[in-house]
PDB file of N, CA and C in Angstrom:
ATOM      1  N   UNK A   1      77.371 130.016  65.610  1.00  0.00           N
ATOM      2  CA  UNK A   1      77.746 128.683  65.972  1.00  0.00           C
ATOM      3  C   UNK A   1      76.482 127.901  66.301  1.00  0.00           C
ATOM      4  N   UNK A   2      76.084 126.683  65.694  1.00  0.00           N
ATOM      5  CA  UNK A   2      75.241 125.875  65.946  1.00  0.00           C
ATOM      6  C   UNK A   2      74.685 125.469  67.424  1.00  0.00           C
ATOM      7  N   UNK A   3      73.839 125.179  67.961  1.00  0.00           N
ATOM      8  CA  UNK A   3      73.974 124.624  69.254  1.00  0.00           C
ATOM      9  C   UNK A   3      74.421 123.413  69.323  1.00  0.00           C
ATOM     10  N   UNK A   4      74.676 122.305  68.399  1.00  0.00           N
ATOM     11  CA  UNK A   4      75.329 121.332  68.557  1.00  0.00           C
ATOM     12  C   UNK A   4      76.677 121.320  68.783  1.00  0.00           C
ATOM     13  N   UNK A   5      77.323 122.118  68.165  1.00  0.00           N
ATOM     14  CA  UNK A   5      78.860 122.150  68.171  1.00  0.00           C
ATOM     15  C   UNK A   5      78.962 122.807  69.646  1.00  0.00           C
ATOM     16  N   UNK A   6      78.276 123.927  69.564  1.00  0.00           N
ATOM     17  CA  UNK A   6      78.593 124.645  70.850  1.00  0.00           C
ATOM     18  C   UNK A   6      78.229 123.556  72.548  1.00  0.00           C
ATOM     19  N   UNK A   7      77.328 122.419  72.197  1.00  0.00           N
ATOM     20  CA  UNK A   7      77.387 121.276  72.985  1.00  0.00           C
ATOM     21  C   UNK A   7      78.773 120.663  73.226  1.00  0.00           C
ATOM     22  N   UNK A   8      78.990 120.248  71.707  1.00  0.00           N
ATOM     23  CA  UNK A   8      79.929 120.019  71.853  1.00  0.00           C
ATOM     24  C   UNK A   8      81.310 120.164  72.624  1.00  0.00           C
ATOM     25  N   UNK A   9      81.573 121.581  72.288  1.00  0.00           N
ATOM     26  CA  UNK A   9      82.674 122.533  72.918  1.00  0.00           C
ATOM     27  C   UNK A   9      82.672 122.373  74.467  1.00  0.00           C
ATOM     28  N   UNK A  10      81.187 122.485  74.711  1.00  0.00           N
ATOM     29  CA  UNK A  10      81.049 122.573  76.639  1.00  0.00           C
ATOM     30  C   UNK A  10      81.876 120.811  76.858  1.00  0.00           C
ATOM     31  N   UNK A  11      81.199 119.728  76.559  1.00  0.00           N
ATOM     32  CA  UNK A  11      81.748 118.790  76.331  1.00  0.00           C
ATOM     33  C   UNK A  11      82.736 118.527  76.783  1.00  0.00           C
ATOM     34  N   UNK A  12      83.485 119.060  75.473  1.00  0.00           N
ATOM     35  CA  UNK A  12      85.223 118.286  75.554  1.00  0.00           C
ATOM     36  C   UNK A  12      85.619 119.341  76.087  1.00  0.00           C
ATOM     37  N   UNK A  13      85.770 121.054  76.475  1.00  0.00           N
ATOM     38  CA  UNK A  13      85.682 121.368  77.642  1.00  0.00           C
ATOM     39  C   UNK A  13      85.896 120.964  79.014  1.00  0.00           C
ATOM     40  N   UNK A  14      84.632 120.186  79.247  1.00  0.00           N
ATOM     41  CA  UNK A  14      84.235 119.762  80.515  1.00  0.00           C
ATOM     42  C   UNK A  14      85.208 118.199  80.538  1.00  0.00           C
ATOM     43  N   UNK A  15      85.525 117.856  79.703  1.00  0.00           N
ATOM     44  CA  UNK A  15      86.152 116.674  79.758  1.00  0.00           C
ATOM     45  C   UNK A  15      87.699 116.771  80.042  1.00  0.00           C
ATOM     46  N   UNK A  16      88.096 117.870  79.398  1.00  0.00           N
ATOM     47  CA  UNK A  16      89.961 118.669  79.625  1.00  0.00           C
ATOM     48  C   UNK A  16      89.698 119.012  81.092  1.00  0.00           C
ATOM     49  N   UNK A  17      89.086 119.350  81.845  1.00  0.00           N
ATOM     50  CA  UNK A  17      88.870 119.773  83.146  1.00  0.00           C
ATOM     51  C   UNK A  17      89.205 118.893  83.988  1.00  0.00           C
ATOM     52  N   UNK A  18      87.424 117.843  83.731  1.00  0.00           N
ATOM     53  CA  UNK A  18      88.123 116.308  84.753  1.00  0.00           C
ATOM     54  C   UNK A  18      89.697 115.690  84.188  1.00  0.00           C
ATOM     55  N   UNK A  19      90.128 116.116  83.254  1.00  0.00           N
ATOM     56  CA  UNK A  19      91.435 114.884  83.157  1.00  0.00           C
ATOM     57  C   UNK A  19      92.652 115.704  83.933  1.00  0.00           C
ATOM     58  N   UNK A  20      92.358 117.376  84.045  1.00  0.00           N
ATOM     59  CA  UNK A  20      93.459 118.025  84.710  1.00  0.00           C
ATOM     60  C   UNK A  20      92.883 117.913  86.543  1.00  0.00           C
ATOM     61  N   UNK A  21      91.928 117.300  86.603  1.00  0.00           N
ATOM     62  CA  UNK A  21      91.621 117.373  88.128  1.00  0.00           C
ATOM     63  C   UNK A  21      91.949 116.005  88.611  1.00  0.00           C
ATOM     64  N   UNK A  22      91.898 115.039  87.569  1.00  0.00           N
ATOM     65  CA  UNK A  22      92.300 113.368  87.644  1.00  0.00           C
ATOM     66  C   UNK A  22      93.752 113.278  88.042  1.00  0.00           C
ATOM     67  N   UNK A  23      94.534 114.689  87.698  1.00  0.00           N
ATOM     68  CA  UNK A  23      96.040 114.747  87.620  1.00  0.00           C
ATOM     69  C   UNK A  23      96.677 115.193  89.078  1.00  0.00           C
ATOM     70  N   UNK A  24      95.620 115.755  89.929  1.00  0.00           N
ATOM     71  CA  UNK A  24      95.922 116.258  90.984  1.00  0.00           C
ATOM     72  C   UNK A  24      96.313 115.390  92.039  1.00  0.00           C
ATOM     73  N   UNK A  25      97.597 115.036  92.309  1.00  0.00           N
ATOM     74  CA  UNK A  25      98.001 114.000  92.945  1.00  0.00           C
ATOM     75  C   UNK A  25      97.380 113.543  94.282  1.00  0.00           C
ATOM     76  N   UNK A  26      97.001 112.124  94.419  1.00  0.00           N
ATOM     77  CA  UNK A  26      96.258 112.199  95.865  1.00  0.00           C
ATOM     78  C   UNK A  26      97.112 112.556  97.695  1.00  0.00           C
ATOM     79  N   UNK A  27      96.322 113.364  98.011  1.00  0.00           N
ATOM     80  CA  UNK A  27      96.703 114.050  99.371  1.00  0.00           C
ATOM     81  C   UNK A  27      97.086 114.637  99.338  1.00  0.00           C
ATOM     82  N   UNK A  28      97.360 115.744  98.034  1.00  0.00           N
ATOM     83  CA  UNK A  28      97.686 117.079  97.665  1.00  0.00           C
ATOM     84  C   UNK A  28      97.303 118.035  98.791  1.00  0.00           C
ATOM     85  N   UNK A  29      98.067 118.561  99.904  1.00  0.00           N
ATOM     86  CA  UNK A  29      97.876 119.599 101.073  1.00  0.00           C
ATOM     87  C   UNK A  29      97.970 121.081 100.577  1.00  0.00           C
ATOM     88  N   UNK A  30      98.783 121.476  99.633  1.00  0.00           N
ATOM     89  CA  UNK A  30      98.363 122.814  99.603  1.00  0.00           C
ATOM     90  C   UNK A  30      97.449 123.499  98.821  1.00  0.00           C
ATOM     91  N   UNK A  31      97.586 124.836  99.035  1.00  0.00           N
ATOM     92  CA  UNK A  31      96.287 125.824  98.470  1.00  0.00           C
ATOM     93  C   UNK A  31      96.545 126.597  97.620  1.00  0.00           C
ATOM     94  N   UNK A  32      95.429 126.755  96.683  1.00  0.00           N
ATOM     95  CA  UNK A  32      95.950 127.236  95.483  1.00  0.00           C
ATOM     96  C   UNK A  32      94.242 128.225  95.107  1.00  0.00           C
ATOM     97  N   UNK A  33      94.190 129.552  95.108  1.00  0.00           N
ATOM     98  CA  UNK A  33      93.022 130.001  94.699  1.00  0.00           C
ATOM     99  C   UNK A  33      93.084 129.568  93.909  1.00  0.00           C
ATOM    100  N   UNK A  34      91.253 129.296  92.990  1.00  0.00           N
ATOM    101  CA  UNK A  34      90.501 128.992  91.954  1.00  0.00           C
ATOM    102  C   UNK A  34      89.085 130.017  91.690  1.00  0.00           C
ATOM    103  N   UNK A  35      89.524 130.588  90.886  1.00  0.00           N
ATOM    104  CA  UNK A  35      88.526 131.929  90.069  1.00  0.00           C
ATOM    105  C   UNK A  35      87.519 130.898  89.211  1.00  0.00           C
ATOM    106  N   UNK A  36      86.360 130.966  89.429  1.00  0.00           N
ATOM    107  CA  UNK A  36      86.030 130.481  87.972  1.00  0.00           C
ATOM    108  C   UNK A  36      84.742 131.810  87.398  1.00  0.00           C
ATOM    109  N   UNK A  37      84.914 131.996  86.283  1.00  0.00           N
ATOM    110  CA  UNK A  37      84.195 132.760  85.603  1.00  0.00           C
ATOM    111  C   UNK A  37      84.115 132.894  84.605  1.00  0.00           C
ATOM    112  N   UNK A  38      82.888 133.403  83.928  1.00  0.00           N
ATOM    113  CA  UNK A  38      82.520 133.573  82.828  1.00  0.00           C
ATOM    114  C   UNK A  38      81.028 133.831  82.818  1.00  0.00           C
ATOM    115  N   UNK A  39      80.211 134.011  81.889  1.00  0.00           N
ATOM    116  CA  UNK A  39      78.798 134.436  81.398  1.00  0.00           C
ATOM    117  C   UNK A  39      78.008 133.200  81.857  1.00  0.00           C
ATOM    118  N   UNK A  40      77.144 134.401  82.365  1.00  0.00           N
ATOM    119  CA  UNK A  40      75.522 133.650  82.231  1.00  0.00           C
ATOM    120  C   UNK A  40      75.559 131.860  81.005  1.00  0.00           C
ATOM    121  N   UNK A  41      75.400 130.717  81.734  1.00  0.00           N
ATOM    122  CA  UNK A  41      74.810 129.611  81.455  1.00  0.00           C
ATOM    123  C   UNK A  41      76.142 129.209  80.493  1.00  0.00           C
ATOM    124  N   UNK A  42      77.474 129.403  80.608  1.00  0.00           N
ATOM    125  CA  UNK A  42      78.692 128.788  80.692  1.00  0.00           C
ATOM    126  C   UNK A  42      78.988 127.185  80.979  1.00  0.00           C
ATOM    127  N   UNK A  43      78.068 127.026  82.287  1.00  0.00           N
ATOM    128  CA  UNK A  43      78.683 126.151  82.689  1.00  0.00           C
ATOM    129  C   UNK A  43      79.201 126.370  84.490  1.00  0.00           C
ATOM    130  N   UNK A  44      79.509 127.292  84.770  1.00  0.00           N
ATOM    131  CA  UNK A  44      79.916 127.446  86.112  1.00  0.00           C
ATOM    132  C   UNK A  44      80.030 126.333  87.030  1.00  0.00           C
ATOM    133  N   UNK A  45      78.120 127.090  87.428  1.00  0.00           N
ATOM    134  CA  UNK A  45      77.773 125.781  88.723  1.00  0.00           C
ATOM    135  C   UNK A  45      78.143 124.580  87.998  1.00  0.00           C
ATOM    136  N   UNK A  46      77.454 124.123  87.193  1.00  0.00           N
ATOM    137  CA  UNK A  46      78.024 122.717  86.781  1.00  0.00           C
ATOM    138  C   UNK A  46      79.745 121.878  87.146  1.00  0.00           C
ATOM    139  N   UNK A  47      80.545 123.064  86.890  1.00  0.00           N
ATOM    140  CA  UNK A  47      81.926 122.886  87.586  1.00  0.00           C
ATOM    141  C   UNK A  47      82.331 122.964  88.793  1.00  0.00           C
ATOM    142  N   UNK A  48      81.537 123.914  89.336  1.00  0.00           N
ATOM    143  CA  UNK A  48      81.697 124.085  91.200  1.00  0.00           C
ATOM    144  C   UNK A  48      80.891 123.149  91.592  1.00  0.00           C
ATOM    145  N   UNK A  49      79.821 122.678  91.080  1.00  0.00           N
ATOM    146  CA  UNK A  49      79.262 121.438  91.444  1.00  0.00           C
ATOM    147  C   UNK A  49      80.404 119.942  91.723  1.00  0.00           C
ATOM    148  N   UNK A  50      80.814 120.164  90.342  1.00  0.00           N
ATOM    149  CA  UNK A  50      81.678 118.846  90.403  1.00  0.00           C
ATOM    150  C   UNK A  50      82.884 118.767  91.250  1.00  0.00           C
ATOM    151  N   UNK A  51      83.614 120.170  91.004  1.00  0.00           N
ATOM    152  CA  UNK A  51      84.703 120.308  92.602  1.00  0.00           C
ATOM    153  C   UNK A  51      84.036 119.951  93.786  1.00  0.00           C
ATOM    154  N   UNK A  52      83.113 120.515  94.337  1.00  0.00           N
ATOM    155  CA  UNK A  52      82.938 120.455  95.505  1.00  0.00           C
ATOM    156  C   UNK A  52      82.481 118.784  95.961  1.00  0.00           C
ATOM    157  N   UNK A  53      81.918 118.270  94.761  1.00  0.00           N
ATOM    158  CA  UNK A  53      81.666 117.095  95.074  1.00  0.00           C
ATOM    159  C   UNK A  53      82.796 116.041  95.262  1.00  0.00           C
ATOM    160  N   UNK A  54      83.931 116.189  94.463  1.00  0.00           N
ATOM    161  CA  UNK A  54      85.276 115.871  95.084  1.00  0.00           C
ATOM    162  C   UNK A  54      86.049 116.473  95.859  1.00  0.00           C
ATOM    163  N   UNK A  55      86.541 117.572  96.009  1.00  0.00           N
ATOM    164  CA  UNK A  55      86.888 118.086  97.090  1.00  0.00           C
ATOM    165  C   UNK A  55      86.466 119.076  97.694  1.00  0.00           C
ATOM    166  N   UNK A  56      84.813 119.187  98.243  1.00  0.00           N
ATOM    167  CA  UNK A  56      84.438 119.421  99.250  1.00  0.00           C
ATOM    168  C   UNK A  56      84.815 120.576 100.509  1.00  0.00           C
ATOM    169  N   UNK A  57      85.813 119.533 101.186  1.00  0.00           N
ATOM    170  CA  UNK A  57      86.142 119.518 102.125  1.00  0.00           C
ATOM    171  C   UNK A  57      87.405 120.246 102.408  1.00  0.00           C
ATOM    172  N   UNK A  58      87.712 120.553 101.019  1.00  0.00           N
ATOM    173  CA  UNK A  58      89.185 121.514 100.995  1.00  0.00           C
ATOM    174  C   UNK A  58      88.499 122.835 100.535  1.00  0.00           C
ATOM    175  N   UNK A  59      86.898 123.092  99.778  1.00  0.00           N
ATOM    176  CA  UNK A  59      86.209 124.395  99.047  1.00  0.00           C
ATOM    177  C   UNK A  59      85.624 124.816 100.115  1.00  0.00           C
ATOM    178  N   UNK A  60      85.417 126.859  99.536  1.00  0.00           N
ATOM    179  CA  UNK A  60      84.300 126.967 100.174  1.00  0.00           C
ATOM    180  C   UNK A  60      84.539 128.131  99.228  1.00  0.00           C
ATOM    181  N   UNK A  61      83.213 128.135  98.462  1.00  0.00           N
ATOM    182  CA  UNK A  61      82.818 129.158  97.290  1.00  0.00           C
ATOM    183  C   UNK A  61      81.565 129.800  97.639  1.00  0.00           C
ATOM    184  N   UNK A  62      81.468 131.066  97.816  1.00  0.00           N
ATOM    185  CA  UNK A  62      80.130 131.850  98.326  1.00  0.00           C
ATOM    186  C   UNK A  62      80.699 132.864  97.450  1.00  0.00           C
ATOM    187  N   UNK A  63      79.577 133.012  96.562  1.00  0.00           N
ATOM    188  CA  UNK A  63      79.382 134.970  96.251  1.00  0.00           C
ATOM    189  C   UNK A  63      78.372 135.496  96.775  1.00  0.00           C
ATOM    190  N   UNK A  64      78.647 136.535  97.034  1.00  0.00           N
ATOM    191  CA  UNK A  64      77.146 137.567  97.485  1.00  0.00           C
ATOM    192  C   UNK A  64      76.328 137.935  95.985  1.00  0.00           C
ATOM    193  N   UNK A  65      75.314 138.133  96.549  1.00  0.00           N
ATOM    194  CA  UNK A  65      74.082 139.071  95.362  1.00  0.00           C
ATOM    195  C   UNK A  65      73.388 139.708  96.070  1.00  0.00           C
ATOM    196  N   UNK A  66      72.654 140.708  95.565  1.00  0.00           N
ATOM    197  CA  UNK A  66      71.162 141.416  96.100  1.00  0.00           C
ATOM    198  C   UNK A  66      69.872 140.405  95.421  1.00  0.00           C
ATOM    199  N   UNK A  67      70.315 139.443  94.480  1.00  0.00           N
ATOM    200  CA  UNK A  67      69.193 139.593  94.011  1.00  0.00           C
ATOM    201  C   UNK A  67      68.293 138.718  94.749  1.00  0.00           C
ATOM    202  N   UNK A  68      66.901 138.287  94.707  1.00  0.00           N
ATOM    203  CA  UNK A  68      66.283 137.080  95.241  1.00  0.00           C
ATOM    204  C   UNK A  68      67.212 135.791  94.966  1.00  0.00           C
ATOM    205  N   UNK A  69      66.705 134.763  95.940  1.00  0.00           N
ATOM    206  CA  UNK A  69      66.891 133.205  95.858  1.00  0.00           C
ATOM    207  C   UNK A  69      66.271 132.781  94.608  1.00  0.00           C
ATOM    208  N   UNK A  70      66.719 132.325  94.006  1.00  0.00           N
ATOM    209  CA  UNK A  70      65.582 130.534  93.504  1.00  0.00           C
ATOM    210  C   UNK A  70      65.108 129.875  93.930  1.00  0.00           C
ATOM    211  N   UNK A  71      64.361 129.206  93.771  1.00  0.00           N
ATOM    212  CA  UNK A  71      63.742 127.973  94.824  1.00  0.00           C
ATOM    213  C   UNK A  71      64.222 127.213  95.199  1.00  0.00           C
ATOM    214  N   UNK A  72      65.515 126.654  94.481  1.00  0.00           N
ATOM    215  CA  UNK A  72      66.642 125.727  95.162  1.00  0.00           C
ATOM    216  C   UNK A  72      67.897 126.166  95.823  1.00  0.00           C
ATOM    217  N   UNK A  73      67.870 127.155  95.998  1.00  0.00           N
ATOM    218  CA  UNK A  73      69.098 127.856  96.086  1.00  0.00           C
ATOM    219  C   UNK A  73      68.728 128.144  97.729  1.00  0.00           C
ATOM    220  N   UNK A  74      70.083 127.583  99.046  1.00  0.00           N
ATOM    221  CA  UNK A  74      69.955 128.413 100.313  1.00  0.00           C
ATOM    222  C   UNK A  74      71.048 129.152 100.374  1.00  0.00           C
ATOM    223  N   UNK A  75      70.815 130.230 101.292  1.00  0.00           N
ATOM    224  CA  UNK A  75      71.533 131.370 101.463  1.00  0.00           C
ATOM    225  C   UNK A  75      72.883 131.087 102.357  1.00  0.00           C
ATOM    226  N   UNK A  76      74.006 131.479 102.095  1.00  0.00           N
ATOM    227  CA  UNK A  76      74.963 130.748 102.696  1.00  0.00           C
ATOM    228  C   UNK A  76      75.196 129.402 102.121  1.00  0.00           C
ATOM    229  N   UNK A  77      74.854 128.981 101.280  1.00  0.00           N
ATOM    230  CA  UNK A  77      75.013 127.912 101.042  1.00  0.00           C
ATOM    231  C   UNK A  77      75.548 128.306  99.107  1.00  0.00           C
ATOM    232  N   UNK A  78      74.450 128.161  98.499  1.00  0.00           N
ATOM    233  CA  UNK A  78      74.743 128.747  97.310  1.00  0.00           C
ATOM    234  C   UNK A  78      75.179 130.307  96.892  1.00  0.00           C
ATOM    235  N   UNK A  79      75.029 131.320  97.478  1.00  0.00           N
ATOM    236  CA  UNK A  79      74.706 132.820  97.463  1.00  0.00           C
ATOM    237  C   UNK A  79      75.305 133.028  98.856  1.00  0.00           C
ATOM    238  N   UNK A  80      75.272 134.267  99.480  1.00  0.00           N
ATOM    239  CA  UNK A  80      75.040 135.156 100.544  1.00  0.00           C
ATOM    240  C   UNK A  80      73.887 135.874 100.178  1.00  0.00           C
ATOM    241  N   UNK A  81      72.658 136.515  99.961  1.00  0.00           N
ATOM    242  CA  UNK A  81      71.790 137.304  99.718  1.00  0.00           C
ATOM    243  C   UNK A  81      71.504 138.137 100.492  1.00  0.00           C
ATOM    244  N   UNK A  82      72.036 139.562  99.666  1.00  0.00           N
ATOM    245  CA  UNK A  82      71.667 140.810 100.959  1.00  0.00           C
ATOM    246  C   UNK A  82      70.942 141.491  99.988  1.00  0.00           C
ATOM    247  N   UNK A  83      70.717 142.841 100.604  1.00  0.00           N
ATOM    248  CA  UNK A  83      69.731 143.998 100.106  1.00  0.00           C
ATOM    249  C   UNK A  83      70.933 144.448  99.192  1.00  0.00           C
ATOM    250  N   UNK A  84      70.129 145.134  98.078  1.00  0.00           N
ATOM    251  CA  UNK A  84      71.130 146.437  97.949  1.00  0.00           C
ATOM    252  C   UNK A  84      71.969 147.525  98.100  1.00  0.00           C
ATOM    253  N   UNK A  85      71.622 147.566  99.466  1.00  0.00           N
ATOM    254  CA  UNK A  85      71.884 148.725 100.277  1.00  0.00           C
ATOM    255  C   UNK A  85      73.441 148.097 100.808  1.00  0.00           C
ATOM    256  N   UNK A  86      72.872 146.794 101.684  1.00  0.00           N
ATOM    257  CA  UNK A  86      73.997 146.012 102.346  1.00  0.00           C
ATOM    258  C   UNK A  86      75.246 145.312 101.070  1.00  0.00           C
ATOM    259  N   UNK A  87      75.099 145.200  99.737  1.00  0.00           N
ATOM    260  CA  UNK A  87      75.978 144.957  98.985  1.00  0.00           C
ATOM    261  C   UNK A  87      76.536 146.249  98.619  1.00  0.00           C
ATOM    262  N   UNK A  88      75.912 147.527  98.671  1.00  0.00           N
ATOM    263  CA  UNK A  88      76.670 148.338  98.271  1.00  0.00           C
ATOM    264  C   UNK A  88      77.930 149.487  99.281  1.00  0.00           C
ATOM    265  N   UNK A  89      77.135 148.806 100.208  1.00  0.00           N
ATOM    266  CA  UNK A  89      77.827 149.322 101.907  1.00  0.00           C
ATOM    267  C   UNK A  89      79.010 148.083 101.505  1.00  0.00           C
ATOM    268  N   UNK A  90      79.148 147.254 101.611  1.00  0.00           N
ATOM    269  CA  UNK A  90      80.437 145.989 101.525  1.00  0.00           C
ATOM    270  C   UNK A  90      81.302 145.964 100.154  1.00  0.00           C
ATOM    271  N   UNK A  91      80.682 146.570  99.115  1.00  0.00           N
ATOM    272  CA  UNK A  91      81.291 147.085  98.230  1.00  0.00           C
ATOM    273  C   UNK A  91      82.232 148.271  98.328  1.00  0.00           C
ATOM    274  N   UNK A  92      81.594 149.544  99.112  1.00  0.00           N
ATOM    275  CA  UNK A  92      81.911 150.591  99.462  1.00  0.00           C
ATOM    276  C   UNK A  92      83.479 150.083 100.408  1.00  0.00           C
ATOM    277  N   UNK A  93      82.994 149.329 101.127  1.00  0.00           N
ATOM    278  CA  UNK A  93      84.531 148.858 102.574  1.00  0.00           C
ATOM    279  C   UNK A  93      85.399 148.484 101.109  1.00  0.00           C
ATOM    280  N   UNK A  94      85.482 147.955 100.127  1.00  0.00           N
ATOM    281  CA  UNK A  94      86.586 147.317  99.457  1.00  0.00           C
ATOM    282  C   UNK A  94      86.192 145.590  99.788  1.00  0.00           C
ATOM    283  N   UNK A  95      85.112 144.897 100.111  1.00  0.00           N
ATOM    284  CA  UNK A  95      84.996 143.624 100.894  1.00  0.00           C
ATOM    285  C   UNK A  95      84.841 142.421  99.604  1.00  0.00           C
ATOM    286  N   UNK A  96      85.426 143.198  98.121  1.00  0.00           N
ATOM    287  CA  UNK A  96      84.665 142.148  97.422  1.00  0.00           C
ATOM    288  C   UNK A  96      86.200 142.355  96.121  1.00  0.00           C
ATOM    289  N   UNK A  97      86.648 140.887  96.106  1.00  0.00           N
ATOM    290  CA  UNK A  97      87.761 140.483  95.212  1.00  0.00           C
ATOM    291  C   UNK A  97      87.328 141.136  93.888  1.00  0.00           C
ATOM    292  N   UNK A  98      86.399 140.975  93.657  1.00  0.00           N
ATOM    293  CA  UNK A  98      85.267 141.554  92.272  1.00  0.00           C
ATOM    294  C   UNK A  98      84.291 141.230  92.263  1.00  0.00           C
ATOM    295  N   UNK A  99      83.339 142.184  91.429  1.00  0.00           N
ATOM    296  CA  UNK A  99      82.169 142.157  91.092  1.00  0.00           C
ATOM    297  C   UNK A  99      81.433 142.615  90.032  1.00  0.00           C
ATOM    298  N   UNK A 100      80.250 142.713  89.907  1.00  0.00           N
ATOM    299  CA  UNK A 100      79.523 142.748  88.182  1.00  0.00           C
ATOM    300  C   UNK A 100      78.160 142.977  88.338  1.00  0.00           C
ATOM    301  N   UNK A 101      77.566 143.632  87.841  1.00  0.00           N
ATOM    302  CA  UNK A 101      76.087 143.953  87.689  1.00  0.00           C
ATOM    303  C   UNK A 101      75.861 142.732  86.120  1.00  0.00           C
ATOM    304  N   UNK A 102      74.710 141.725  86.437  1.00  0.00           N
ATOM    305  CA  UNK A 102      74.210 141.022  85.602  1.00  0.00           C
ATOM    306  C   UNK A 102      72.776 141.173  85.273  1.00  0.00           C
ATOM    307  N   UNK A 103      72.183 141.522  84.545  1.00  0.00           N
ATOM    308  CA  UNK A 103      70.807 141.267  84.689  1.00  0.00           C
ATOM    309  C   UNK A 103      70.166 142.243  85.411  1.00  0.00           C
ATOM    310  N   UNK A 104      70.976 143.339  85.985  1.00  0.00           N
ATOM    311  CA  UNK A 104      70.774 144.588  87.093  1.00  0.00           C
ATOM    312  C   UNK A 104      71.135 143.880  88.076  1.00  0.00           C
ATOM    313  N   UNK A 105      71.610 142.581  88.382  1.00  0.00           N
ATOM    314  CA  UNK A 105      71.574 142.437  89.706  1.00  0.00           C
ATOM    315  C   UNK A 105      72.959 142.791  89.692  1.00  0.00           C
ATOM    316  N   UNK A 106      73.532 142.612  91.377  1.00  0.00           N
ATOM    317  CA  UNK A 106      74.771 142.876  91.572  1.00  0.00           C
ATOM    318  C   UNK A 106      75.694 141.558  92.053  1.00  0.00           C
ATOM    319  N   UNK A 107      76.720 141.378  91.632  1.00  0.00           N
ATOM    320  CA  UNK A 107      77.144 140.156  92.323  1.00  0.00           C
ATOM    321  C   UNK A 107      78.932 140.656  92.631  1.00  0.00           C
ATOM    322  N   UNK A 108      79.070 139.807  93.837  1.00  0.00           N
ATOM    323  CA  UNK A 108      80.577 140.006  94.296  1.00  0.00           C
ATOM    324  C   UNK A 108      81.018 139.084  94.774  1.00  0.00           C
ATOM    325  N   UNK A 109      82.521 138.784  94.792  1.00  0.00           N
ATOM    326  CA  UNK A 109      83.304 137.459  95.359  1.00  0.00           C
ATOM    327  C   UNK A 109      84.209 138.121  95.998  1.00  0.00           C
TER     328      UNK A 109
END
């Protein structure tokens, strides 16, 4: 697949998203989990970006990793960042909805 089309796709994608979030009636009170996933450079953050920037105040999305920060990235904020040791001890309790080794790193929600 071209990278244009595949632009594309993210696109109108990303565009079916905002029109089903445009639909969400205003002062909507209840709760409803939201999974989002998929591969490396998808799109993700770009979408948890845009939720949180509208509703905020109703989210709170943290996964853990072992791996390092980024330079923009704070802890508790974007990530939880522990050792290996400490993700695999919280793994071990059952403390993680799921998780995935990417890249060797480890990640859990």
């Amino acid at each position: 697949m071209g990278s244009e089309e595949s632009k594309h796709q993210k696109h109108s994608s990303h565009l079916q998203t905002l029109e089903i979030m445009h639909s969400i009636p205003e002062g909507c009170t209840y709760v409803r989990p939201l999974v989002v996933v998929g591969h490396p450079g998808v799109g993700r953050s770009t979408l948890i970006n845009h939720l949180m920037k509208h509703f905020g105040d109703k989210m709170v999305i943290v996964s853990v990793t072992d791996r390092l920060p980024h330079e923009h990235e704070v802890n508790g904020v974007d990530f939880i960042f522990e050792t290996k040791a400490e993700f695999k001890r919280q793994h071990a309790e059952g403390k993680f909805f799921e998780h995935d080794v990417v890249h060797g790193d480890l990640y859990g929600l």
